[in-house]
Structures are given as structure tokens and as C-alpha cells.
C-alpha atoms as a PDB file:
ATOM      1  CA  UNK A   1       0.000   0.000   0.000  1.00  0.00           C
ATOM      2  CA  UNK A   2       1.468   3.476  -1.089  1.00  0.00           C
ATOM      3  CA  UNK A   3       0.309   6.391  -0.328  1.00  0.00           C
ATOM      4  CA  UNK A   4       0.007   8.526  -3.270  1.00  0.00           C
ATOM      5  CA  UNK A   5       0.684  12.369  -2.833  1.00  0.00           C
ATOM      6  CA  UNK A   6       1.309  14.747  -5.463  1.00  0.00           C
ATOM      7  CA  UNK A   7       3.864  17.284  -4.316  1.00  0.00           C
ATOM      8  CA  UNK A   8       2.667  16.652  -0.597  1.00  0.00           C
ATOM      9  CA  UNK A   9       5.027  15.343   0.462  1.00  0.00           C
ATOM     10  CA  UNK A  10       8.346  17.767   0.201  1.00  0.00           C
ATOM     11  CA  UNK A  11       6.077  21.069   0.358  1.00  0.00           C
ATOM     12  CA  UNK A  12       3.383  20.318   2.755  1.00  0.00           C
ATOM     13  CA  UNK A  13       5.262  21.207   6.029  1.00  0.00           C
ATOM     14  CA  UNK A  14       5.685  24.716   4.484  1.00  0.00           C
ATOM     15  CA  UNK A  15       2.350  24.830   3.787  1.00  0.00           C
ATOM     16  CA  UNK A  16       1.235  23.894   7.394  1.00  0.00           C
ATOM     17  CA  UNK A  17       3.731  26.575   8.635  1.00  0.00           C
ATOM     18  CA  UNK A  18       2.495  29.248   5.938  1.00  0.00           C
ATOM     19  CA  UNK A  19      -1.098  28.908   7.499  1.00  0.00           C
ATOM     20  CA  UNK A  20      -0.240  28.211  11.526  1.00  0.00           C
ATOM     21  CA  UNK A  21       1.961  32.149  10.919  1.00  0.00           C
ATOM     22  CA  UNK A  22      -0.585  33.957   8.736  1.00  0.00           C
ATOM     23  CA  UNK A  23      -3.145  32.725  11.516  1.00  0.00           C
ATOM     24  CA  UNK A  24      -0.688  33.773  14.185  1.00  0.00           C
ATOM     25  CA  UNK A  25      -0.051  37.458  12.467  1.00  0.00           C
ATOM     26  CA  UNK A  26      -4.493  37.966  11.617  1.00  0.00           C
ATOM     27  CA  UNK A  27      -4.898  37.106  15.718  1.00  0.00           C
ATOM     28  CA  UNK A  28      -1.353  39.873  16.537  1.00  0.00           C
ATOM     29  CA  UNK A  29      -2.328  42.544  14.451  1.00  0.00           C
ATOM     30  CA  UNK A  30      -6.193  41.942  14.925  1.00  0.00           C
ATOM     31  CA  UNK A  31      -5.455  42.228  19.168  1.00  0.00           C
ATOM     32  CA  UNK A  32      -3.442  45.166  18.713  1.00  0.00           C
ATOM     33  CA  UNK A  33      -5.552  46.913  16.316  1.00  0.00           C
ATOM     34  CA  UNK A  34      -8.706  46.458  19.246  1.00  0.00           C
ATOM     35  CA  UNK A  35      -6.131  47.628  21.885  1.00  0.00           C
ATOM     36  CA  UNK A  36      -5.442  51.108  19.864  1.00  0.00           C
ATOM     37  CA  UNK A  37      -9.304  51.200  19.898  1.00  0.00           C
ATOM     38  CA  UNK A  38      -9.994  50.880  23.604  1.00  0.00           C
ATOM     39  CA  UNK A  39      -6.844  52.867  24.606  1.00  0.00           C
ATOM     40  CA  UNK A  40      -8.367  55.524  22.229  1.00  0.00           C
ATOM     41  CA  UNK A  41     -11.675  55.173  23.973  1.00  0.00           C
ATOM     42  CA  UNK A  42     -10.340  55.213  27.169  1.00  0.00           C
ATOM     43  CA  UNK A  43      -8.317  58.465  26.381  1.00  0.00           C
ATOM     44  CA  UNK A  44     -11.805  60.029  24.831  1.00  0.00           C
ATOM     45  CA  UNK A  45     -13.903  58.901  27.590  1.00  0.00           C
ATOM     46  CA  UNK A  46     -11.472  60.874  30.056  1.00  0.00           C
ATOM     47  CA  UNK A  47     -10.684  63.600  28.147  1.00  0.00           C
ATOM     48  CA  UNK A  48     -14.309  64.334  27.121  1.00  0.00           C
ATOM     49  CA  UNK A  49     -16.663  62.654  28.767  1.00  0.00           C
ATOM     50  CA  UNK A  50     -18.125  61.042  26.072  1.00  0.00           C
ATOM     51  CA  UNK A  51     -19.588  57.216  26.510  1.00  0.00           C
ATOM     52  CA  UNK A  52     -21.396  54.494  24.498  1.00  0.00           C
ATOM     53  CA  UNK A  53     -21.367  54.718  20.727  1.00  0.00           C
ATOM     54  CA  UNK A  54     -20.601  58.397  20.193  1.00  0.00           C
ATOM     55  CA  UNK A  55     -16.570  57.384  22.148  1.00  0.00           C
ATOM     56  CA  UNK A  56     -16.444  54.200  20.278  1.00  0.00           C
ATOM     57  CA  UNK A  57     -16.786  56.861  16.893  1.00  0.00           C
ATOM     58  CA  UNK A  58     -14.645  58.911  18.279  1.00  0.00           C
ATOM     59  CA  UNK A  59     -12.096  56.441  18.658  1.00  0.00           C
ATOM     60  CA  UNK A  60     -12.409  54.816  15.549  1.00  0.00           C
ATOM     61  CA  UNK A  61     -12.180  59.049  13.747  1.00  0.00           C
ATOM     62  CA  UNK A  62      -8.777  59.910  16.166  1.00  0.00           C
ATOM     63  CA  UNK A  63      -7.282  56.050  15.125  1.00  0.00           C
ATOM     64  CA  UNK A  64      -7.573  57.113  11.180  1.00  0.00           C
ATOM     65  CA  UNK A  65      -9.940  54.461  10.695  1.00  0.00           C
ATOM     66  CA  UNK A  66      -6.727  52.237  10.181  1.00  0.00           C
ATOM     67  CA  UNK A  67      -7.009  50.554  13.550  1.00  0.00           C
ATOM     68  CA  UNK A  68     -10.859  49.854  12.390  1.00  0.00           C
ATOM     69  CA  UNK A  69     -10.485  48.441   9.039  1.00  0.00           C
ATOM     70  CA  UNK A  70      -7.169  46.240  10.559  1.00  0.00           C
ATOM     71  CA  UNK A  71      -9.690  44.855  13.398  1.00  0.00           C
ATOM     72  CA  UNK A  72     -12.382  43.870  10.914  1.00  0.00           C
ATOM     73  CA  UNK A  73      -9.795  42.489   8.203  1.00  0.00           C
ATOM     74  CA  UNK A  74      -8.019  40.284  10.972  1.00  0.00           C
ATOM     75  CA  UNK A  75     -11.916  39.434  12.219  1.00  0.00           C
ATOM     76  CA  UNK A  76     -12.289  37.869   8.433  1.00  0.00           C
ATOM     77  CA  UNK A  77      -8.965  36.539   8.046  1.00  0.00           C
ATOM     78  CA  UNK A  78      -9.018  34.856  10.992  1.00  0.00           C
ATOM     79  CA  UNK A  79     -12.571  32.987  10.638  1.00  0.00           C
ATOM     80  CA  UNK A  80     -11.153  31.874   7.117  1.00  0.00           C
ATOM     81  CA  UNK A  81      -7.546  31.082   7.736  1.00  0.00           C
ATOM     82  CA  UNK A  82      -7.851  29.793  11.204  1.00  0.00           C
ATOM     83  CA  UNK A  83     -10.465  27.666  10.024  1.00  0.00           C
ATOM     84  CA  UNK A  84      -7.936  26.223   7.724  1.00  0.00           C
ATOM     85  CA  UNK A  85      -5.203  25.943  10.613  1.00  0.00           C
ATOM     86  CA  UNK A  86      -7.849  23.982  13.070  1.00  0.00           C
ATOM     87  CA  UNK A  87      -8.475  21.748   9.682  1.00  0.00           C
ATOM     88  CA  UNK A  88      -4.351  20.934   8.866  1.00  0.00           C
ATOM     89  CA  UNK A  89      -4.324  20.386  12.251  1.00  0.00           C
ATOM     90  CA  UNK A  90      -6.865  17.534  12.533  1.00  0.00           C
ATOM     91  CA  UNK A  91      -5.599  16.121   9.502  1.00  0.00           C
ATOM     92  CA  UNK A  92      -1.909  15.885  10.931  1.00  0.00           C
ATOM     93  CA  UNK A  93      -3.167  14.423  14.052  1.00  0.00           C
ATOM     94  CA  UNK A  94      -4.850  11.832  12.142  1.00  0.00           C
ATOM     95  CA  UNK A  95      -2.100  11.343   9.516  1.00  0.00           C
ATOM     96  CA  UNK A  96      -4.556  11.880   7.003  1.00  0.00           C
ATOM     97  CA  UNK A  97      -4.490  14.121   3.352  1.00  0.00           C
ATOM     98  CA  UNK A  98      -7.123  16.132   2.251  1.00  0.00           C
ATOM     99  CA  UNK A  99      -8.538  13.480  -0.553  1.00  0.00           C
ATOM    100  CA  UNK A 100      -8.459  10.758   2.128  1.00  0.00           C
ATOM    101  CA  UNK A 101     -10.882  13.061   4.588  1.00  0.00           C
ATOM    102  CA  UNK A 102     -13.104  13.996   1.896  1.00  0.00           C
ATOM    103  CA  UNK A 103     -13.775  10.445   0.682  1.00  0.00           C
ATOM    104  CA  UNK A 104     -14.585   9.796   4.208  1.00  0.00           C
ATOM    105  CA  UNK A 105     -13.396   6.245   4.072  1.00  0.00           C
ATOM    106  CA  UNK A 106     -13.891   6.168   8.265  1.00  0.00           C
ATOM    107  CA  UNK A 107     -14.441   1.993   8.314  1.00  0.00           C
ATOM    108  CA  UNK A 108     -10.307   1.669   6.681  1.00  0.00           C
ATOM    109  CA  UNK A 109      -7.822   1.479   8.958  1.00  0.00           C
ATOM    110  CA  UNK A 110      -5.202   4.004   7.999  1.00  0.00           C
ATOM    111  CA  UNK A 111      -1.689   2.136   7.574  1.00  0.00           C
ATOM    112  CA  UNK A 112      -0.160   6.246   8.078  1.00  0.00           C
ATOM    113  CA  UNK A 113      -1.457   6.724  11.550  1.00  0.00           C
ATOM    114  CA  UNK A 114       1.163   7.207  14.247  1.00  0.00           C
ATOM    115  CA  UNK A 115      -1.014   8.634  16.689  1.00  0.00           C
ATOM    116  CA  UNK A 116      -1.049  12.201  16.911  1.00  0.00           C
ATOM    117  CA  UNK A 117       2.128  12.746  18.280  1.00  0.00           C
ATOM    118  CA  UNK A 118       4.223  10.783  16.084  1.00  0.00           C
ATOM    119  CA  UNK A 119       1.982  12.094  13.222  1.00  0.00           C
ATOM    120  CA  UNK A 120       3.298  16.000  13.835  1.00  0.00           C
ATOM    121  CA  UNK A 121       6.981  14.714  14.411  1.00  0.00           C
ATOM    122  CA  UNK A 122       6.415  13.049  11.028  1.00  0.00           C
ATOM    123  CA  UNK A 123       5.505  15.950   8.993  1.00  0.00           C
ATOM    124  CA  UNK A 124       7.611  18.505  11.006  1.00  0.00           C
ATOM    125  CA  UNK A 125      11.223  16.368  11.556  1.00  0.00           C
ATOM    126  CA  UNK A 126      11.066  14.150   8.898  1.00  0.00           C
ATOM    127  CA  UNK A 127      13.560  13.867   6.421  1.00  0.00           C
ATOM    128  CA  UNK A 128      12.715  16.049   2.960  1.00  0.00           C
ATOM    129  CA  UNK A 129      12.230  13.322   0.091  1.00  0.00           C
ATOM    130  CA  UNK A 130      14.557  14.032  -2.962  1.00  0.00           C
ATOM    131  CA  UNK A 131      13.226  16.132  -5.729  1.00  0.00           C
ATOM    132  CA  UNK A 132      11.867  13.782  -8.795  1.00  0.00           C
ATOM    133  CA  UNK A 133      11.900  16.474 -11.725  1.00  0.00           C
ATOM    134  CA  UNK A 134      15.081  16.599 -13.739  1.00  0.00           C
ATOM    135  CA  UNK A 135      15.687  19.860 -15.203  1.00  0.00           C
ATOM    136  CA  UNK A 136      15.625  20.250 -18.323  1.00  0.00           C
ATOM    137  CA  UNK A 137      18.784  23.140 -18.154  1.00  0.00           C
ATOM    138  CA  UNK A 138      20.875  20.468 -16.241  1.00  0.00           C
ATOM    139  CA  UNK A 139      20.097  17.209 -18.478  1.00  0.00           C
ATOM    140  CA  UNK A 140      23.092  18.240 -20.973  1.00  0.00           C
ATOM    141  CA  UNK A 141      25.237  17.716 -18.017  1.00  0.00           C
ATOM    142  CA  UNK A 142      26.503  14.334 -16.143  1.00  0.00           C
ATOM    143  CA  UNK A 143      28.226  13.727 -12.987  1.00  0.00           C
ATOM    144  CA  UNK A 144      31.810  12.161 -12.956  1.00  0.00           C
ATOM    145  CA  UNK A 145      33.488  11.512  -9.801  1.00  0.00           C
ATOM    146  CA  UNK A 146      31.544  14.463  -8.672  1.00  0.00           C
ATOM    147  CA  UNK A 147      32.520  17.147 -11.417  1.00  0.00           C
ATOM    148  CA  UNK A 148      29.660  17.967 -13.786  1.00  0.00           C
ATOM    149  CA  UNK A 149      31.151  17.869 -17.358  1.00  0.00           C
ATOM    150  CA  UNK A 150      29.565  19.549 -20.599  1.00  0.00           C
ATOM    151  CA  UNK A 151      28.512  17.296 -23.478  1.00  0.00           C
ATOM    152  CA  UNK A 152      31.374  17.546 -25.214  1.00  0.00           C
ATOM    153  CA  UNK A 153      33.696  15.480 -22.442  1.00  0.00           C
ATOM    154  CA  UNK A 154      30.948  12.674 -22.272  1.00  0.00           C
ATOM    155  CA  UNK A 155      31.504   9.463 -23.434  1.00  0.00           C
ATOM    156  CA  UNK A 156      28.867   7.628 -25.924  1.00  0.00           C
ATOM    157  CA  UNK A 157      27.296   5.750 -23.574  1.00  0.00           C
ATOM    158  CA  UNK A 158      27.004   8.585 -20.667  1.00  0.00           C
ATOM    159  CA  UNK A 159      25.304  10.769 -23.090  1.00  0.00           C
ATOM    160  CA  UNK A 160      22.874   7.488 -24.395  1.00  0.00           C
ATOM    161  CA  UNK A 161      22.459   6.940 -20.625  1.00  0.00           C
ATOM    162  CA  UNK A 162      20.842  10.896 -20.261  1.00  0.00           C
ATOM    163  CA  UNK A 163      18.861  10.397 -23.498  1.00  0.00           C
ATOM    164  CA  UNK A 164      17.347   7.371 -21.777  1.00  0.00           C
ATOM    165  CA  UNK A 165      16.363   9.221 -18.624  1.00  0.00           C
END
């Protein structure tokens, strides 16, 4: 039994990472955005007296509106890429991919499962598979004793061997 993942395997770590820190930067920038808020109604609420919705304008016209539009943004960003961490997340703890929790095959036994624990050590620590593309720029060139020589300093049957691969 193989498990078959198109480019999963070497870039899906990244991928897990890419969405655990945009998550991470929507929930900073959205908590500091609502602290520049309340410090500004705070401040307005002293300085003027004002209360209810007429400070929370107030504060939101004295932050630019920046502070405003960053809160709401993060809001957003957070119910959709959050969403997305707590879903990468249950698939790594079940050493799952996407296809296999969408088919919703729940009476298999998964041969991938290491139990959460070992699942995230998996994905995280594992070793980086090798690359299976051969570039096209490089496939004039073979390797000899660990010098890469042009095609003219090839033997016949190094430069058969490339034509073959």
C-alpha cells in the first residue's frame, strides 16, 4: 500500500507553517488593532466625557480608521484562515491528506497513523524526500566523480544513458 501524494510530500510542512503564521499574524495585528481602539476610547472617555457609541466613533475618527479596518480584516482573516489551521491540524493528528478526509473512508484502517504525536513529528522532523523532476537546463550535463562535465567530455554511452532518462 502506497500512499500517493502529489507534491505533498516535500512542500506540505511549508504549507502547514504558511497557514499556523498567517493565523498567528491575523490574531497579533487583529489584538493590537482592538487595543489602539480601547486605549483611544479610554483616552476620549477621560478627556471628554463622552460614553457608548458616540466614544467608540470617536475612537475609531482619532485612530484614522486604520485601527478599524485592521480589526475587521483580521476578524475575516481569521474565521477563514484559522479555520484552515484547526483543519491541517486535525488532519496531521490523524495522519490523514485532504482526498483521504473527503472520501470519508472512516471503516479503513489508515496504515499512516502514528497517533497524533508521532503524526506532527512526522511531517515537522522528517527527512525532505529528494526532488523527482530533472531539469531540463541540467540534463546536458553528467556527474563524474563528482565534477559535472559539458557534453562535449561525455563518453557515448554517458550521453545514451541521459537520453534514456
Amino acid at each position: 500500500y502506497q500512499r500517493r501524494v502529489h507534491g505533498g510530500e516535500r512542500n506540505y510542512r511549508f504549507y502547514v507553517l504558511f497557514v499556523y503564521s498567517t493565523t498567528i499574524l491575523s490574531v497579533f495585528v487583529g489584538a493590537f488593532s482592538l487595543v489602539d481602539i480601547i486605549n483611544n476610547c479610554l483616552r476620549i472617555s477621560r478627556d471628554q466625557g463622552a460614553s457608548g457609541m458616540n466614544m467608540i466613533l470617536q475612537a475609531a475618527y482619532v485612530s484614522k480608521y486604520i485601527s478599524s479596518v485592521l480589526a475587521i480584516y483580521c476578524l475575516v482573516m481569521l474565521f477563514s484562515v484559522g479555520g484552515l489551521a484547526g483543519f491541517h491540524t486535525f488532519l496531521c493528528c490523524t495522519g490523514q491528506t485532504t482526498r483521504e478526509e473527503m472520501k470519508n473512508n472512516n471503516d479503513q484502517v489508515n496504515p499512516f497513523n502514528r497517533g497524533p504525536i508521532g503524526n506532527i513529528l512526522n511531517i515537522f522532523f522528517s527527512p525532505i524526500p529528494t526532488s523527482l523532476i530533472f531539469l531540463q537546463s541540467q540534463q546536458h550535463l553528467v556527474r563524474r566523480q563528482g565534477e559535472l562535465l559539458p557534453p562535449e567530455h561525455q563518453s557515448e554511452e554517458e550521453l545514451t544513458e541521459i537520453a534514456l532518462y
